[in-house]
N, C-alpha and C. Protein backbone atom coordinates (compact mmCIF):
# COMPACT_ATOMS: atom_id res chain seq x y z
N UNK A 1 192.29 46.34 -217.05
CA UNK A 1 190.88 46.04 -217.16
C UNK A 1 190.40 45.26 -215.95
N UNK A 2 191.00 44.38 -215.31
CA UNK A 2 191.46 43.59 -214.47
C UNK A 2 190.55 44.74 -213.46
N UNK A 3 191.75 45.61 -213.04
CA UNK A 3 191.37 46.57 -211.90
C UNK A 3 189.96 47.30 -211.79
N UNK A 4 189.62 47.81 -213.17
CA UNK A 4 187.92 48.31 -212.80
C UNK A 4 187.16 47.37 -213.09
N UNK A 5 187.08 46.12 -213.40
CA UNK A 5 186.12 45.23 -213.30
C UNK A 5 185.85 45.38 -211.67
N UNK A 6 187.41 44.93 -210.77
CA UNK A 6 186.98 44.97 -209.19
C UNK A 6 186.61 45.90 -208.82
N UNK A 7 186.83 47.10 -209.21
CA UNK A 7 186.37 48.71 -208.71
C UNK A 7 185.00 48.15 -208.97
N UNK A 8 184.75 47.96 -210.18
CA UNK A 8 182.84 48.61 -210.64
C UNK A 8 182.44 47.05 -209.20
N UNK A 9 182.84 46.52 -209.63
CA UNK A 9 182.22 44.93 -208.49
C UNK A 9 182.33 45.68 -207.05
N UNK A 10 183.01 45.95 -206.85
CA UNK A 10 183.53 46.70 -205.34
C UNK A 10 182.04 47.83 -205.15
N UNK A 11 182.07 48.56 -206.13
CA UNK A 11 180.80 49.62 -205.73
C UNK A 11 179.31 49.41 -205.67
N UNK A 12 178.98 47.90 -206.84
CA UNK A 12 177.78 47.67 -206.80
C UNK A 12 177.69 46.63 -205.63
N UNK A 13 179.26 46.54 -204.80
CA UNK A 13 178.22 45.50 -203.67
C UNK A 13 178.10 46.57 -202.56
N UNK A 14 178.97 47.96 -202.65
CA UNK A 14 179.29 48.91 -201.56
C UNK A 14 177.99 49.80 -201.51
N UNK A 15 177.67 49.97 -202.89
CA UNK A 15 176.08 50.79 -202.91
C UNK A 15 175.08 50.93 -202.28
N UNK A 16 174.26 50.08 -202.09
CA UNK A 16 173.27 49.83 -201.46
C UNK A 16 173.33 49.75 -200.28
N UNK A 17 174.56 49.63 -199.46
CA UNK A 17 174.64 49.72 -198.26
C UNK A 17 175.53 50.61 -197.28
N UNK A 18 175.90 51.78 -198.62
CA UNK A 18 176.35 53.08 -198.05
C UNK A 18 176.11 53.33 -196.59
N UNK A 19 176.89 53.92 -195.94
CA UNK A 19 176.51 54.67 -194.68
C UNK A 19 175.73 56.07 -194.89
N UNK A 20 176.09 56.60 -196.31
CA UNK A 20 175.53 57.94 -196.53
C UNK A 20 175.36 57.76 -198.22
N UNK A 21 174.27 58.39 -198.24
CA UNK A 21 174.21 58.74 -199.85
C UNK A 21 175.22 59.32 -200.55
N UNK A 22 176.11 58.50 -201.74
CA UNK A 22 177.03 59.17 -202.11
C UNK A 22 178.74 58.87 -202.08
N UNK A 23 178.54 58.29 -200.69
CA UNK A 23 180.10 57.56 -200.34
C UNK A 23 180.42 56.83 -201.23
N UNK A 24 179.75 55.94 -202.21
CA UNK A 24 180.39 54.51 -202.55
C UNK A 24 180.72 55.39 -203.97
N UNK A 25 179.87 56.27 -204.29
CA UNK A 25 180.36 56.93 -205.83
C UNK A 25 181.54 57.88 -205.71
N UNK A 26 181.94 58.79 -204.00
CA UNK A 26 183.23 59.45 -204.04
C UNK A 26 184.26 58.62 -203.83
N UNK A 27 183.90 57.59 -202.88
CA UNK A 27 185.00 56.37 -202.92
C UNK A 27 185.74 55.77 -204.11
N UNK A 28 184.80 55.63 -205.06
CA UNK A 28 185.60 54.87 -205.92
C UNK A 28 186.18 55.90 -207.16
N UNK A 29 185.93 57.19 -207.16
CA UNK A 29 186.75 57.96 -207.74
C UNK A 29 187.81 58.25 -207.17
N UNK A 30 187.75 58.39 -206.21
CA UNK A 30 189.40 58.68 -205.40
C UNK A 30 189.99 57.22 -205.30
N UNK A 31 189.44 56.39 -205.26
CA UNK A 31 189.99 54.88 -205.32
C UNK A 31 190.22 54.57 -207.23
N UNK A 32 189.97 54.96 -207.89
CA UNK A 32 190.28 54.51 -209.48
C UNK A 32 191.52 56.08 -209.38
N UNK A 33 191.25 56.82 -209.02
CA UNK A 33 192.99 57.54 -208.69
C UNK A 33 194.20 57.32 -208.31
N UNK A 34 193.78 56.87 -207.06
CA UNK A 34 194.90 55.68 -206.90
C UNK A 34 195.68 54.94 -207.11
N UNK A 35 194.52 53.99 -208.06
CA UNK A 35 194.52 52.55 -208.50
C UNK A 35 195.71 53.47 -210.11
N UNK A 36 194.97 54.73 -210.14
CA UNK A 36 195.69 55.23 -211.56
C UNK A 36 196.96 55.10 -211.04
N UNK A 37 197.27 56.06 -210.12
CA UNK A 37 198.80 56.32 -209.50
C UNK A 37 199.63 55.31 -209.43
N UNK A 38 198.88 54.03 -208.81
CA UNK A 38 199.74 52.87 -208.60
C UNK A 38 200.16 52.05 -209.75
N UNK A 39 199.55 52.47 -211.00
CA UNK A 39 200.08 52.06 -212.34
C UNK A 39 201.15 53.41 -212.51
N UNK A 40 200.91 54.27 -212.29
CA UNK A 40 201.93 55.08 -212.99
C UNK A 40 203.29 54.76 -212.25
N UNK A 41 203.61 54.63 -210.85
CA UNK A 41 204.56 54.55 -209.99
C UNK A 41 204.94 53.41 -210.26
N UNK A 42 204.29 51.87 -210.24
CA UNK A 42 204.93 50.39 -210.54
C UNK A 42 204.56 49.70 -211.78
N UNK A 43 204.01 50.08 -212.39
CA UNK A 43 203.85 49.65 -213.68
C UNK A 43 204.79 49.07 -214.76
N UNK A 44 206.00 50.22 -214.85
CA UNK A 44 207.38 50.38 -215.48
C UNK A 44 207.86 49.19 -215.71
N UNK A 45 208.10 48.93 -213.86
CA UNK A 45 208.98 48.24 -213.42
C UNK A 45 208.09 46.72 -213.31
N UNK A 46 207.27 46.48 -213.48
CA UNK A 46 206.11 45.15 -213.42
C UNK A 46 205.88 45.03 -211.94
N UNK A 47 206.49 45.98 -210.50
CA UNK A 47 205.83 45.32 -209.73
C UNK A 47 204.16 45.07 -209.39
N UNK A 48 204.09 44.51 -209.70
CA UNK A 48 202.86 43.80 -210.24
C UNK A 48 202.27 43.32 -207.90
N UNK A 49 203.08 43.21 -207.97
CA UNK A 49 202.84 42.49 -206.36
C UNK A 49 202.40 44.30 -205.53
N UNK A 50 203.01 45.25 -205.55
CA UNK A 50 202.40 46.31 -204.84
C UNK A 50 200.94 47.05 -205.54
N UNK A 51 200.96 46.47 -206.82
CA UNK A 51 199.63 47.40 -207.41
C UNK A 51 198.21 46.13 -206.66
N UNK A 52 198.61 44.89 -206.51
CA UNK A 52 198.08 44.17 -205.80
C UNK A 52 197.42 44.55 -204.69
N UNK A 53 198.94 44.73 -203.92
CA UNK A 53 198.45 45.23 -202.51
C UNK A 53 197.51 46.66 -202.15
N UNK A 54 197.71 47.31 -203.15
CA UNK A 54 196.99 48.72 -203.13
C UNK A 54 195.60 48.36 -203.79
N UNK A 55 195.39 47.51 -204.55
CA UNK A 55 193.90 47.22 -204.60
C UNK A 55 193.23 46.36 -203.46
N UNK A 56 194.21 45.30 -202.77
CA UNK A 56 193.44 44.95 -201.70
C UNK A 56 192.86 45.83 -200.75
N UNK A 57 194.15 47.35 -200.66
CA UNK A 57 193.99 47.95 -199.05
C UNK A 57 192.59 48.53 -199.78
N UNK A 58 191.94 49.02 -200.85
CA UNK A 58 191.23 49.53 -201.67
C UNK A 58 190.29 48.87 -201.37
N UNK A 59 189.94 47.78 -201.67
CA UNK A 59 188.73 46.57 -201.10
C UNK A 59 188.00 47.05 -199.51
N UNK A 60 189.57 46.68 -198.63
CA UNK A 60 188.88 46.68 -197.46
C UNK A 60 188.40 48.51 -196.79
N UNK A 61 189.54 49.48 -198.13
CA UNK A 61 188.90 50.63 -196.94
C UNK A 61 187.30 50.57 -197.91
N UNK A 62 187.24 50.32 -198.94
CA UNK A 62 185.57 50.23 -199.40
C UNK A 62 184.43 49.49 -198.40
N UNK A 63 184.82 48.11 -197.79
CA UNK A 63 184.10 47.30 -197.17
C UNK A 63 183.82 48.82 -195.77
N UNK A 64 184.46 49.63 -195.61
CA UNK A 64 184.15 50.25 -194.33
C UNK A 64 182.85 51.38 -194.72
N UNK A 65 182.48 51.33 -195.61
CA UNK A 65 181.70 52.18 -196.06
C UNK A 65 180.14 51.37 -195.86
N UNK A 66 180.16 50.09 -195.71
CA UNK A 66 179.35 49.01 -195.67
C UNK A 66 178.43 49.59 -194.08
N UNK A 67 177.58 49.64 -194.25
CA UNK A 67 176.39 50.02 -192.65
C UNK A 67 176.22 48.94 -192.73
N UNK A 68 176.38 48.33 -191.35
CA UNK A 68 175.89 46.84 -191.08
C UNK A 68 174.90 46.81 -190.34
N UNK A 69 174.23 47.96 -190.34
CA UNK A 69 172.71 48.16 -190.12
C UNK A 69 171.99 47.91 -191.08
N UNK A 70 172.20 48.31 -192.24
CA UNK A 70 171.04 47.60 -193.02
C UNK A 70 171.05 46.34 -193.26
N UNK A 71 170.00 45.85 -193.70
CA UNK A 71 170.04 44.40 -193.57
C UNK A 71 170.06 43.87 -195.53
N UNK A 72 170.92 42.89 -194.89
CA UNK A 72 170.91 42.55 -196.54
C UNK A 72 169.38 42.25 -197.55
N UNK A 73 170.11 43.24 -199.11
CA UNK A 73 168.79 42.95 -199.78
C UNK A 73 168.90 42.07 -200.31
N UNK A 74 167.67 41.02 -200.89
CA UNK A 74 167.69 39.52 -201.86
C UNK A 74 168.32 40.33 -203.23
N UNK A 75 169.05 39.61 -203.56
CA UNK A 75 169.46 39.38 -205.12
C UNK A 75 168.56 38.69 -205.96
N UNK A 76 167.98 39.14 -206.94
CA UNK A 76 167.37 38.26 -208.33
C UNK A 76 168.14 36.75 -208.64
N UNK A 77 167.45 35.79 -209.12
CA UNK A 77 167.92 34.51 -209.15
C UNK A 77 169.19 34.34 -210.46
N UNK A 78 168.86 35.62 -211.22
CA UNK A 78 169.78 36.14 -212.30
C UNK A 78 170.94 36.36 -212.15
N UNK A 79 171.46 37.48 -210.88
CA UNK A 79 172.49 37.79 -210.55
C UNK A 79 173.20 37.03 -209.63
N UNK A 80 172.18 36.01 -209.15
CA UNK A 80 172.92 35.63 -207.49
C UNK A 80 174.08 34.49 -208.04
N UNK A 81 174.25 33.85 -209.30
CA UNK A 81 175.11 33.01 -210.16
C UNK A 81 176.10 34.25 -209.89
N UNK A 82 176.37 35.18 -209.88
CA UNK A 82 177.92 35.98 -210.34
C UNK A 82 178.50 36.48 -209.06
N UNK A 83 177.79 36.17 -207.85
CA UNK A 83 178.59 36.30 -207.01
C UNK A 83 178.90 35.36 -206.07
């Protein structure tokens, strides 16, 4: 549960600042595949430390999807507490 809390967190900050319409929603299906695989492969065994590392590398190839051309949008005074 752990893991798609960060997925869904990962996409609603990756969204809005897509490079292309669309990336942050194929990203994170092939990234919750992954994230599946890497439970099926270390799970068993508890390494718990590589399913880690495969959600970090997951983070940062998401952050590349980030256009740092657009300019950041304001957050509501609602949401800006949760991040």
């Amino acid at each position: 549960m752990v893991v798609a809390d960060v997925l869904d967190r990962l996409l609603w900050r990756v969204r809005p600042y897509e490079k292309q319409k669309g990336m942050a929603d194929e990203f994170i299906e092939r990234a919750t595949l992954a994230m599946a695989d890497a439970f099926e492969r270390y799970g068993s065994s508890k390494d718990f430390d590589r399913i880690l590392d495969k959600l970090a590398e997951t983070v940062r190839e998401g952050k590349k999807i980030i256009d740092p051309g657009i300019p950041q949008k304001p957050l509501s005074a609602s949401w800006a507490k949760f991040i």
